[in-house]
C-alpha atoms as a PDB file:
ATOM      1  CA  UNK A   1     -22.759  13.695 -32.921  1.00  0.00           C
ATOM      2  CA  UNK A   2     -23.064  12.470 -36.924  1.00  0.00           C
ATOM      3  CA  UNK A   3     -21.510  14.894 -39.239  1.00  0.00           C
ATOM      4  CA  UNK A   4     -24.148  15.669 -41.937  1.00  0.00           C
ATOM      5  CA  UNK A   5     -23.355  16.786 -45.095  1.00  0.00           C
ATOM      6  CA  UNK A   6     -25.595  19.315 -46.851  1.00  0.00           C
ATOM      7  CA  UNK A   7     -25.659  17.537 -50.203  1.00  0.00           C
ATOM      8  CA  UNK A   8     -25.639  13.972 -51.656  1.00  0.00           C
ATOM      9  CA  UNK A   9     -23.162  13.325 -53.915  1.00  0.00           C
ATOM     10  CA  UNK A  10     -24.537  10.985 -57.158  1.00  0.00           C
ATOM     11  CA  UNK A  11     -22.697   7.778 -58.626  1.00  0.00           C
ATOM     12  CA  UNK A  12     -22.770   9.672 -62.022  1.00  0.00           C
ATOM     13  CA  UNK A  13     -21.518  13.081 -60.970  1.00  0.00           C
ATOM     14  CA  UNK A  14     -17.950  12.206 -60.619  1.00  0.00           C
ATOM     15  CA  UNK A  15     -15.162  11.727 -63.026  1.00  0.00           C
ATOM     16  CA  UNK A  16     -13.913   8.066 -61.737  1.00  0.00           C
ATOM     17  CA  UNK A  17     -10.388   6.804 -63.704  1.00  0.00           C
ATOM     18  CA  UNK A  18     -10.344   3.051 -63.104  1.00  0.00           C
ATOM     19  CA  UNK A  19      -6.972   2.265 -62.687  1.00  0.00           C
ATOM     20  CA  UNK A  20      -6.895  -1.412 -62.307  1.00  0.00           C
ATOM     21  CA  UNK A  21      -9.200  -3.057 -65.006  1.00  0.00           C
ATOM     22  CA  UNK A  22      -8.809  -6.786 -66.263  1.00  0.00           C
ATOM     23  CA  UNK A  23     -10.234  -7.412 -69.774  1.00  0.00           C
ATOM     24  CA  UNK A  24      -9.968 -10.760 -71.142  1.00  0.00           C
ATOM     25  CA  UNK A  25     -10.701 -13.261 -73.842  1.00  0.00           C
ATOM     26  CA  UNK A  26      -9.903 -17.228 -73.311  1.00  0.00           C
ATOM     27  CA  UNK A  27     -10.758 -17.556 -76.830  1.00  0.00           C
ATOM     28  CA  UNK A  28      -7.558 -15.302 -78.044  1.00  0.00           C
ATOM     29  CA  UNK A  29      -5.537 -16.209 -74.869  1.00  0.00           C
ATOM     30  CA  UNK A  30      -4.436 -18.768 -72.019  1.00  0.00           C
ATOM     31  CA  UNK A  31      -5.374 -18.016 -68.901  1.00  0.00           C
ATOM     32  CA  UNK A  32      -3.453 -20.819 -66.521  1.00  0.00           C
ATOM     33  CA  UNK A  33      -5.515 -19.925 -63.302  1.00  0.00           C
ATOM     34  CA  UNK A  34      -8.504 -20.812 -65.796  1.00  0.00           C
ATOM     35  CA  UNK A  35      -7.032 -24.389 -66.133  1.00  0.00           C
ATOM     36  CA  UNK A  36      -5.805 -24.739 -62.289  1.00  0.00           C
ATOM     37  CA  UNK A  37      -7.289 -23.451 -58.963  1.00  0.00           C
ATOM     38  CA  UNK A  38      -5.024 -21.094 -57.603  1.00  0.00           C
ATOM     39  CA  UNK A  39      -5.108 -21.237 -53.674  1.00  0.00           C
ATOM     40  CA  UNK A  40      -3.105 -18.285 -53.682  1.00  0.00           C
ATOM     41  CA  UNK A  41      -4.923 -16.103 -55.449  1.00  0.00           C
ATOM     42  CA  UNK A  42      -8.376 -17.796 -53.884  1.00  0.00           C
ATOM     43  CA  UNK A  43      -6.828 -15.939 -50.500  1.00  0.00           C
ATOM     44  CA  UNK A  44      -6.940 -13.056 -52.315  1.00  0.00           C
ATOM     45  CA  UNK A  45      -9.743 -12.817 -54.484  1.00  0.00           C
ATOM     46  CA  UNK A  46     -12.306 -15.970 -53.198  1.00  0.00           C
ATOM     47  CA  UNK A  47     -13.710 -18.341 -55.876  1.00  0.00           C
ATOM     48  CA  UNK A  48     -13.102 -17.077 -59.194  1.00  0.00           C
ATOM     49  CA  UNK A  49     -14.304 -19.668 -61.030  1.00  0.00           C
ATOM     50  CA  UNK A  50     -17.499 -18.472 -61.753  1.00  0.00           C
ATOM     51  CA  UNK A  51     -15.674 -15.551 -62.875  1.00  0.00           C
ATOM     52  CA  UNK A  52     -16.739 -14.851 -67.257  1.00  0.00           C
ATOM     53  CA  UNK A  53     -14.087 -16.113 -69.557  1.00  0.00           C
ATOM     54  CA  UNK A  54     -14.549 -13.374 -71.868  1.00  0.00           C
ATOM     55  CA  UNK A  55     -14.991 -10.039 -70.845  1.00  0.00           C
ATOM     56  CA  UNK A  56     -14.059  -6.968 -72.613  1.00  0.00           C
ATOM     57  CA  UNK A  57     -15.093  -2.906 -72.738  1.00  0.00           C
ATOM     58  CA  UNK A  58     -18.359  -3.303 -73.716  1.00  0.00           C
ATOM     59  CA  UNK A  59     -18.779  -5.746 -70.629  1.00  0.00           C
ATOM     60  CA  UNK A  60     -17.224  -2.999 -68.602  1.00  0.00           C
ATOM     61  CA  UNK A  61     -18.857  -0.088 -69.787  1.00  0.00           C
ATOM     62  CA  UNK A  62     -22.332  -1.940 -69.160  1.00  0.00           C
ATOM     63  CA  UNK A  63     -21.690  -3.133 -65.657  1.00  0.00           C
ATOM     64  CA  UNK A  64     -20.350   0.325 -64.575  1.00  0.00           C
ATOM     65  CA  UNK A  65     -23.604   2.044 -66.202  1.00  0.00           C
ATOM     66  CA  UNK A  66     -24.494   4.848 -64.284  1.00  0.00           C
ATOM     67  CA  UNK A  67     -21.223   5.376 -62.989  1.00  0.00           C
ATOM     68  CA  UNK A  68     -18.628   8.288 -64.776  1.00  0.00           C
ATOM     69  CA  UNK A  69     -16.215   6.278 -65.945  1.00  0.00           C
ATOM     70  CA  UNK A  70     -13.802   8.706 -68.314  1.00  0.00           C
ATOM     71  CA  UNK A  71     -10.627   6.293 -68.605  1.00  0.00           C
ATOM     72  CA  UNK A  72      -9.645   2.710 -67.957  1.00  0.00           C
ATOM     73  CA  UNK A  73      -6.319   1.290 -67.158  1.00  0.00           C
ATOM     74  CA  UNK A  74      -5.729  -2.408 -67.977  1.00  0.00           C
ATOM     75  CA  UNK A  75      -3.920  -4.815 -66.044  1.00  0.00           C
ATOM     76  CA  UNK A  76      -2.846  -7.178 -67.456  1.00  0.00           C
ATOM     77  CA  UNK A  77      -4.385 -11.176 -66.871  1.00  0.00           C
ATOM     78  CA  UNK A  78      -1.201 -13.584 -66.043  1.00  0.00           C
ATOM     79  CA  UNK A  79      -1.724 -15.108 -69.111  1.00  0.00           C
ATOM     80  CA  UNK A  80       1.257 -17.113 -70.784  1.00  0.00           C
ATOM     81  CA  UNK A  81       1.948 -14.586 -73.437  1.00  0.00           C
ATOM     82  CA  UNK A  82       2.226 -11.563 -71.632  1.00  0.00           C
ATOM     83  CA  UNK A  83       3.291  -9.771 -74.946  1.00  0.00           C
ATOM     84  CA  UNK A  84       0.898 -10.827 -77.458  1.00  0.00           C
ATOM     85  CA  UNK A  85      -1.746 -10.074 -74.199  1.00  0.00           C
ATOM     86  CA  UNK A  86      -0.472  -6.492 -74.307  1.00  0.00           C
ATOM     87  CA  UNK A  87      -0.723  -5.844 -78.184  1.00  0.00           C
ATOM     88  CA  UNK A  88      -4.300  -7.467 -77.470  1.00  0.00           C
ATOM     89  CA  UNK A  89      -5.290  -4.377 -75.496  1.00  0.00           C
ATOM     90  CA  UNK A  90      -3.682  -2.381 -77.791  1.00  0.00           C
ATOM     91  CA  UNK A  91      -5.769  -3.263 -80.727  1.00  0.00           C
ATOM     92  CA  UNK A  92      -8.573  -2.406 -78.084  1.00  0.00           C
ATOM     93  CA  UNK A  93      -8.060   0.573 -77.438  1.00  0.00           C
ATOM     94  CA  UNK A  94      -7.849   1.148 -81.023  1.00  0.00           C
ATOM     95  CA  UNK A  95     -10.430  -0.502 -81.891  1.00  0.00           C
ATOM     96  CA  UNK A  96     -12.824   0.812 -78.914  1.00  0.00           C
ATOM     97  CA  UNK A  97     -11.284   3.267 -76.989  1.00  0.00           C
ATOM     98  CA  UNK A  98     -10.191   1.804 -74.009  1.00  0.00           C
ATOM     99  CA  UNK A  99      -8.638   1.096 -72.534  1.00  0.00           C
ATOM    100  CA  UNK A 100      -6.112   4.428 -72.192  1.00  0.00           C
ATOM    101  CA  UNK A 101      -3.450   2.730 -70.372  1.00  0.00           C
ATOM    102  CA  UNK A 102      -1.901  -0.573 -69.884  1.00  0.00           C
ATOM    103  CA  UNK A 103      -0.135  -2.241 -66.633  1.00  0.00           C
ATOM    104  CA  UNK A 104       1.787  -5.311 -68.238  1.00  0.00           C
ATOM    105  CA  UNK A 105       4.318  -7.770 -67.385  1.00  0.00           C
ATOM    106  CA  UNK A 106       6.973  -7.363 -69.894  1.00  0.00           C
ATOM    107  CA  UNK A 107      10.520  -8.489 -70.720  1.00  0.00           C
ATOM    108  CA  UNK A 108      12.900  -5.763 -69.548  1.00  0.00           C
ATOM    109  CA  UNK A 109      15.158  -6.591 -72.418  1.00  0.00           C
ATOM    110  CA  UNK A 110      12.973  -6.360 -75.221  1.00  0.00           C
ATOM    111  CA  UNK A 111      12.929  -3.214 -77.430  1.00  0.00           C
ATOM    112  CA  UNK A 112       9.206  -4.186 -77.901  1.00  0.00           C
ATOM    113  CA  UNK A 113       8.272  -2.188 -74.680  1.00  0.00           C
ATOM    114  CA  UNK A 114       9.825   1.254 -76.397  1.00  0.00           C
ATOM    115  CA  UNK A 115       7.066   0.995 -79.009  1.00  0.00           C
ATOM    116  CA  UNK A 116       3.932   0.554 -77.015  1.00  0.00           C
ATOM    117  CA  UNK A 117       2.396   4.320 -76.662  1.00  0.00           C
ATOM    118  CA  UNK A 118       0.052   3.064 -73.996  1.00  0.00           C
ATOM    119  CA  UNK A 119       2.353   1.206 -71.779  1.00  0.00           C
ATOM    120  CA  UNK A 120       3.050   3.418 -68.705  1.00  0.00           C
ATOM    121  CA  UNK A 121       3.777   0.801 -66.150  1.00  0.00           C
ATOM    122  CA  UNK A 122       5.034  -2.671 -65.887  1.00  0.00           C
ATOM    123  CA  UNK A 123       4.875  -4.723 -62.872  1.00  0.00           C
ATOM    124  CA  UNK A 124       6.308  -7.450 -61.533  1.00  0.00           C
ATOM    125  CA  UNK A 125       4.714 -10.520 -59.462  1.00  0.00           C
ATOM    126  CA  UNK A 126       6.760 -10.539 -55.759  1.00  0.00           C
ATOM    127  CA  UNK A 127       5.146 -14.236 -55.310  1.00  0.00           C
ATOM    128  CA  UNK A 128       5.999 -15.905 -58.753  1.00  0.00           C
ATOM    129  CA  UNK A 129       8.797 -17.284 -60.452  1.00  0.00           C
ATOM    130  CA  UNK A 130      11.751 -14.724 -61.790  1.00  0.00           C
ATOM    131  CA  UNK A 131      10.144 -13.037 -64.986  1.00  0.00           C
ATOM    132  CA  UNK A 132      11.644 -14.319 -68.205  1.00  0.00           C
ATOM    133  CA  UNK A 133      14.203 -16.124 -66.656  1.00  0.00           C
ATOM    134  CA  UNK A 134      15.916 -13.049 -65.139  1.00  0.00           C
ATOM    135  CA  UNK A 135      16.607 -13.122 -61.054  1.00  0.00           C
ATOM    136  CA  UNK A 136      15.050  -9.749 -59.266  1.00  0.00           C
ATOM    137  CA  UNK A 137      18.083  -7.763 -59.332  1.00  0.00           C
ATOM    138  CA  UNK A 138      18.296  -8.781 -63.321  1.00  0.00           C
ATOM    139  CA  UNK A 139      14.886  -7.673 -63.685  1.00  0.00           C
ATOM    140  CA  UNK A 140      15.483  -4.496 -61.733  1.00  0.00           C
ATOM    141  CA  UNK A 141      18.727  -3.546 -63.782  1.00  0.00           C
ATOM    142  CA  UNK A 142      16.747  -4.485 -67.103  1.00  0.00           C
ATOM    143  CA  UNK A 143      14.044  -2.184 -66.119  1.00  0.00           C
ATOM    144  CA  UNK A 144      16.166   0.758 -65.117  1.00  0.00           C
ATOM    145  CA  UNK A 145      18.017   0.489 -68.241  1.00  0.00           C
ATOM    146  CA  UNK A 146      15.242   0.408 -70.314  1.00  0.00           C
ATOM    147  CA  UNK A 147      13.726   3.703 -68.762  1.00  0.00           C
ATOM    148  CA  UNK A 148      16.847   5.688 -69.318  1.00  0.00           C
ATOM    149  CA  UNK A 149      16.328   4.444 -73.190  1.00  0.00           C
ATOM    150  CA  UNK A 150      13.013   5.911 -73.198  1.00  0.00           C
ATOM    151  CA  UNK A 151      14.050   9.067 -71.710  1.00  0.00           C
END
């Protein structure tokens, strides 16, 4: 027997945080997977090359319309200046409101990553090459060190 629920539950009546949200601009920023089929990532994603070039909050905010969206975490686009990728979304969210937080690939040893008050969360890629020239564990020590910094 079908469970039936005694209401229907609307696309707009709940509070969704999107916590994995790629904005992006190839006009400010190089995106190498723009340049080069990744097979890799095809597996993952399928063909992504019809995927826009330029797409930013307003782009979001229309193609979620009618949804609740109330925050948006970035992630951010494998581009080949992580950093100046990250103060991009910054000036974002300053400029536009979102997005509230940021997922970035970062250098473990710079102070630069103390400053950012919407970096939460870096990440690392398991499948590409060692980050900055560190090895894993060198990452991994970078990273731990750098939290106890920030408290």
């Amino acid at each position: 027997m079908a469970t039936v629920f005694p209401f229907v539950m609307k696309a707009g009546s709940i509070p969704i945080v999107d916590c994995h949200c790629h904005f992006l601009d190839a006009h400010q920023h190089t995106y190498p997977i723009f340049q080069q089929r990744s097979p890799g990532l095809e597996a993952l994603v399928g063909d992504y090359s019809a995927l826009p070039r330029c797409y930013l909050p307003d782009d979001y905010l229309r193609d979620a319309n009618g949804f609740h969206v109330v925050k948006i975490v970035w992630a951010e686009f494998m581009s080949t200046d992580p950093s100046r990728e990250v103060r991009w979304a910054e000036n974002l969210s300053d400029e536009q409101a979102y997005p509230q937080g940021i997922i970035a690939l970062v250098d473990f040893l710079s102070p630069d990553i103390e400053n950012s008050p919407f970096l939460w969360l870096s990440r690392a890629r398991p499948c590409s090459p060692p980050a900055f020239g560190l090895a894993p564990e060198q990452s991994f020590t970078a990273l731990c060190d750098s939290v106890r910094r920030m408290g």
